[in-house]
C-alpha atoms as a PDB file:
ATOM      1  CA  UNK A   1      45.990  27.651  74.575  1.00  0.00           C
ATOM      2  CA  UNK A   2      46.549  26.990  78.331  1.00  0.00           C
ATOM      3  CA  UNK A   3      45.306  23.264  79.622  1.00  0.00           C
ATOM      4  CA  UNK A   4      42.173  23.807  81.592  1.00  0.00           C
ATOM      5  CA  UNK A   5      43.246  20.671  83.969  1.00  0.00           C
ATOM      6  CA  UNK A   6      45.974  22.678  84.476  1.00  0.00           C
ATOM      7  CA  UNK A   7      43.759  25.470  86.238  1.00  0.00           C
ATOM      8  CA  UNK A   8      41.595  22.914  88.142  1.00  0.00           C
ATOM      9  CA  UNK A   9      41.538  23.786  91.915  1.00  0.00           C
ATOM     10  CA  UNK A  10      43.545  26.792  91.630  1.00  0.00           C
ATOM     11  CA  UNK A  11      42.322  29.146  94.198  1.00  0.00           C
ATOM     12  CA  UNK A  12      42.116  32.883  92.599  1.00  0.00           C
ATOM     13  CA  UNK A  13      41.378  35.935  94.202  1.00  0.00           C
ATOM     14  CA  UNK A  14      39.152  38.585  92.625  1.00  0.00           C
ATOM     15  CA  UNK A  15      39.096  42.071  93.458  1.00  0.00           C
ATOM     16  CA  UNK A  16      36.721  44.042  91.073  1.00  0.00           C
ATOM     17  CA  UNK A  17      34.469  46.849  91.991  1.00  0.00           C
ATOM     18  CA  UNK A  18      31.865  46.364  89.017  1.00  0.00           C
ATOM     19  CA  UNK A  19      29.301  43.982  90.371  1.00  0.00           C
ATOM     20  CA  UNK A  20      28.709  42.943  86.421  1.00  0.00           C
ATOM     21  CA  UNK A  21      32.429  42.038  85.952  1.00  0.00           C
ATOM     22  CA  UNK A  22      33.318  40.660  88.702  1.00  0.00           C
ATOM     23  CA  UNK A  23      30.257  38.062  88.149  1.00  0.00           C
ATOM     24  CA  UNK A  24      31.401  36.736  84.675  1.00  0.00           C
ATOM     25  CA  UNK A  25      35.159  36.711  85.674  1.00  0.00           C
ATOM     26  CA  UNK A  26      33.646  34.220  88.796  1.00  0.00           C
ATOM     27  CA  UNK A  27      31.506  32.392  86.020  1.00  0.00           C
ATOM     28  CA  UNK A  28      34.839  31.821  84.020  1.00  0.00           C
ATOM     29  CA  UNK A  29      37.352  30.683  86.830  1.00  0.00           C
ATOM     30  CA  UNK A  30      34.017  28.035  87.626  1.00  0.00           C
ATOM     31  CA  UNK A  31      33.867  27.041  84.055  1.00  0.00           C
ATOM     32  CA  UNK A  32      38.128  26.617  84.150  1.00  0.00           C
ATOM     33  CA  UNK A  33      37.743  25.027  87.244  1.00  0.00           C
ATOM     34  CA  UNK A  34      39.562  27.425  89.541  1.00  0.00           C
ATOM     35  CA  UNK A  35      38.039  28.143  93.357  1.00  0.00           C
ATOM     36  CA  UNK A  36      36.784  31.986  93.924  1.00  0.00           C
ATOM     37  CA  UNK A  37      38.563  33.273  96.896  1.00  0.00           C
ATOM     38  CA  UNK A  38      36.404  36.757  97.606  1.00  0.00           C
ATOM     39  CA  UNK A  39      35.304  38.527  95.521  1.00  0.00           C
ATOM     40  CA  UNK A  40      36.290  41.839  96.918  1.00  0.00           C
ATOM     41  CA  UNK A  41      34.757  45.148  96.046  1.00  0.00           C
ATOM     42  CA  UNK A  42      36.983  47.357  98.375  1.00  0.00           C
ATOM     43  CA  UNK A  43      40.410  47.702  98.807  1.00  0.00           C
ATOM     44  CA  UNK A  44      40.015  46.974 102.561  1.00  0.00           C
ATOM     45  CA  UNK A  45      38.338  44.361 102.147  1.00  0.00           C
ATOM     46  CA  UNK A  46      40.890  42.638  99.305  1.00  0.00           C
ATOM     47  CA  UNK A  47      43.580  43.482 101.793  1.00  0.00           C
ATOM     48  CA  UNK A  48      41.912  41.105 104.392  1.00  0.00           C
ATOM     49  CA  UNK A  49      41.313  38.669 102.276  1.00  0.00           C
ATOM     50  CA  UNK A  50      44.965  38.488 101.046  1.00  0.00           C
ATOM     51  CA  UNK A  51      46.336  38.222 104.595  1.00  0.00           C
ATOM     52  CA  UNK A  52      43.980  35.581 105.402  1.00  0.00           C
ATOM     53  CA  UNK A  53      42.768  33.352 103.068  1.00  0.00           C
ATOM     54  CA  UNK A  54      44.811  30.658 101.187  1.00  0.00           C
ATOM     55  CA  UNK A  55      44.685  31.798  97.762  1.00  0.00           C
ATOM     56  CA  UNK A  56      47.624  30.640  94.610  1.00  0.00           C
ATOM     57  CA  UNK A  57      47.295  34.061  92.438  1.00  0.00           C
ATOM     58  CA  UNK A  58      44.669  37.166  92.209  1.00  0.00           C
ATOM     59  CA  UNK A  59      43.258  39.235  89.975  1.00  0.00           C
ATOM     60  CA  UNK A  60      43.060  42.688  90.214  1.00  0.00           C
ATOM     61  CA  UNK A  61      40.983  45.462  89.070  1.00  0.00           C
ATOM     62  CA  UNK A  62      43.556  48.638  88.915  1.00  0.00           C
ATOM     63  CA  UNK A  63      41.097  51.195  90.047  1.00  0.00           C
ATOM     64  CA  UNK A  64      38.139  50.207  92.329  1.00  0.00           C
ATOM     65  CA  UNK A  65      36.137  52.999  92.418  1.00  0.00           C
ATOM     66  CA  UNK A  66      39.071  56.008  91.980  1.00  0.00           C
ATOM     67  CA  UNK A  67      40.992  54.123  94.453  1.00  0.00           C
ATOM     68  CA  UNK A  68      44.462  52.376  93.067  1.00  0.00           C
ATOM     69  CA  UNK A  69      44.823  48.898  93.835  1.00  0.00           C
ATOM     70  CA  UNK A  70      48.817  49.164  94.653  1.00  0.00           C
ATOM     71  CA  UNK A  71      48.509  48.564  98.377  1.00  0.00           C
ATOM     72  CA  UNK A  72      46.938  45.108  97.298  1.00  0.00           C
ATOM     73  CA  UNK A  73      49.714  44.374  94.720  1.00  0.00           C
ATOM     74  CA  UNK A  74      52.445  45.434  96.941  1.00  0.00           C
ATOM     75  CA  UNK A  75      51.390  43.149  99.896  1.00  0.00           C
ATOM     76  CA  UNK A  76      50.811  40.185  97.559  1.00  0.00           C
ATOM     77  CA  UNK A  77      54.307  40.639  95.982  1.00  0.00           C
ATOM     78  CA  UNK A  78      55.769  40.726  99.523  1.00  0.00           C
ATOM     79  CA  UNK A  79      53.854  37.407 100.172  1.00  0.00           C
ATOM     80  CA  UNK A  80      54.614  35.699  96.936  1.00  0.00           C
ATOM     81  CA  UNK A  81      51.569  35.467  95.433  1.00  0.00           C
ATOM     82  CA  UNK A  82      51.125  36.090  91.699  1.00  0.00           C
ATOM     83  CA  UNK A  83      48.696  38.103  90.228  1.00  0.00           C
ATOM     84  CA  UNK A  84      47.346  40.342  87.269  1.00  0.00           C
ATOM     85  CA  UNK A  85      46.138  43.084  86.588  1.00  0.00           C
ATOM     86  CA  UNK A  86      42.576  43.355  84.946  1.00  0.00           C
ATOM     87  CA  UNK A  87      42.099  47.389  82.935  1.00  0.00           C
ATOM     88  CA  UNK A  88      40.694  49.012  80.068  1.00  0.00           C
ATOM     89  CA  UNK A  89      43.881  51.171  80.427  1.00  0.00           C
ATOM     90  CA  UNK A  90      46.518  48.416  79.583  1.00  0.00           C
ATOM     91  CA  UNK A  91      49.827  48.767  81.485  1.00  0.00           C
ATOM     92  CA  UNK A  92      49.156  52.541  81.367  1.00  0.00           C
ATOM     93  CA  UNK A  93      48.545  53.509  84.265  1.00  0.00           C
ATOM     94  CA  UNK A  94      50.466  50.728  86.563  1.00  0.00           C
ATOM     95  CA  UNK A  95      53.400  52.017  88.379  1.00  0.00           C
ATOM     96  CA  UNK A  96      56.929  51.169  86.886  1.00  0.00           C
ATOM     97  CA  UNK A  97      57.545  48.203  89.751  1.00  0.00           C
ATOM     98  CA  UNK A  98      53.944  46.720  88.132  1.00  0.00           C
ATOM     99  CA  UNK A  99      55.351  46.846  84.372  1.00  0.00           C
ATOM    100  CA  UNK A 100      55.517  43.633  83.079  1.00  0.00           C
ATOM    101  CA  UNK A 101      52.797  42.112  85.467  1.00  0.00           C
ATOM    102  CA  UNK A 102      50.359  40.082  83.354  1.00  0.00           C
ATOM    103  CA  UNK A 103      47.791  42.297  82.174  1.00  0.00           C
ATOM    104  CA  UNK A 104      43.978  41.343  81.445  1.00  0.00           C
ATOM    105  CA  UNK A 105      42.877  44.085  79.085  1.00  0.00           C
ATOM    106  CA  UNK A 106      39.077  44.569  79.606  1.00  0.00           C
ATOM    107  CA  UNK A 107      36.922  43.443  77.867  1.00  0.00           C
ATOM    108  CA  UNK A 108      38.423  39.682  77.813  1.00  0.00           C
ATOM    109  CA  UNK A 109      37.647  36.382  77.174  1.00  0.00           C
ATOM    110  CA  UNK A 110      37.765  33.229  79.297  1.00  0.00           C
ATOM    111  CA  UNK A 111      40.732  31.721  76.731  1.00  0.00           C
ATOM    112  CA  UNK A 112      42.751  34.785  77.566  1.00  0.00           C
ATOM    113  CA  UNK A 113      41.849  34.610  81.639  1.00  0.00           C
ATOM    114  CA  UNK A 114      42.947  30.554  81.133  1.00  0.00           C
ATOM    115  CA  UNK A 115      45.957  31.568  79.403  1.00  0.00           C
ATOM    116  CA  UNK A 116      47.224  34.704  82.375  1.00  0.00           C
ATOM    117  CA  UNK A 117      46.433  32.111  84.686  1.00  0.00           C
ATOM    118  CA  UNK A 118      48.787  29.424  83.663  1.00  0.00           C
ATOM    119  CA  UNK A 119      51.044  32.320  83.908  1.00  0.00           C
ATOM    120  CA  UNK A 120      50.207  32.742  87.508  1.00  0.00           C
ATOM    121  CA  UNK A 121      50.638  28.918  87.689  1.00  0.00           C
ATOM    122  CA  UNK A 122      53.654  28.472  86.846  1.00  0.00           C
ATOM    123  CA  UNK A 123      55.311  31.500  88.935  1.00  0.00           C
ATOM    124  CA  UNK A 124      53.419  30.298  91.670  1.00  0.00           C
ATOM    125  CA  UNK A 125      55.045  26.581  91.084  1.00  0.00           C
END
């Protein structure tokens, strides 16, 4: 189980193109006391919001509508920033460079968002 006080004021952002979804994964970051950067429904707009705001780590929906997230992942590995990846799919369909990125397997709960997100923390530093 992943300290909560270790998530407080880490600054996450979301990228999910289910309005639903991407609601309860911003009630559980509040609840673990993380800030929402975004959310982002669109890969454009995740892209901008990667290059501009000050975020620690991301999560990301693989497929946002049929369009692959990979742009998004490869920009925030270029900048350092850690993220995950949040599918029904598993690591199935992530490229071989995204194997062995943390992986949120949808449905999930908030212990297992708290625990990929101390992940993030501590490859963030």
């Amino acid at each position: 189980m992943t300290d909560t006080q270790s998530l407080e004021g880490l600054r996450v952002l979301v990228v999910e193109d289910e309005m639903m979804v991407s609601m309860l994964i911003e009630d559980m970051l509040s609840d673990l006391g993380c800030t929402v950067v975004g959310p982002a429904s669109r890969l454009d707009e995740a892209i901008a919001l990667a290059r501009d705001a000050d975020l620690d780590c991301a999560v990301l929906d693989v497929n946002l509508g049929g369009q692959p997230i990979f742009p998004l992942a490869d920009l925030l590995r270029e900048r350092g920033a850690p993220f995950a990846f949040a599918t029904g799919y598993g690591d199935t369909g992530l490229r071989d460079v995204d194997r062995g990125s943390p992986v949120l397997q949808k449905p999930f709960r908030e212990g297992d968002l708290a625990r990929v997100l101390g992940e993030l923390r501590a490859q963030a530093g």
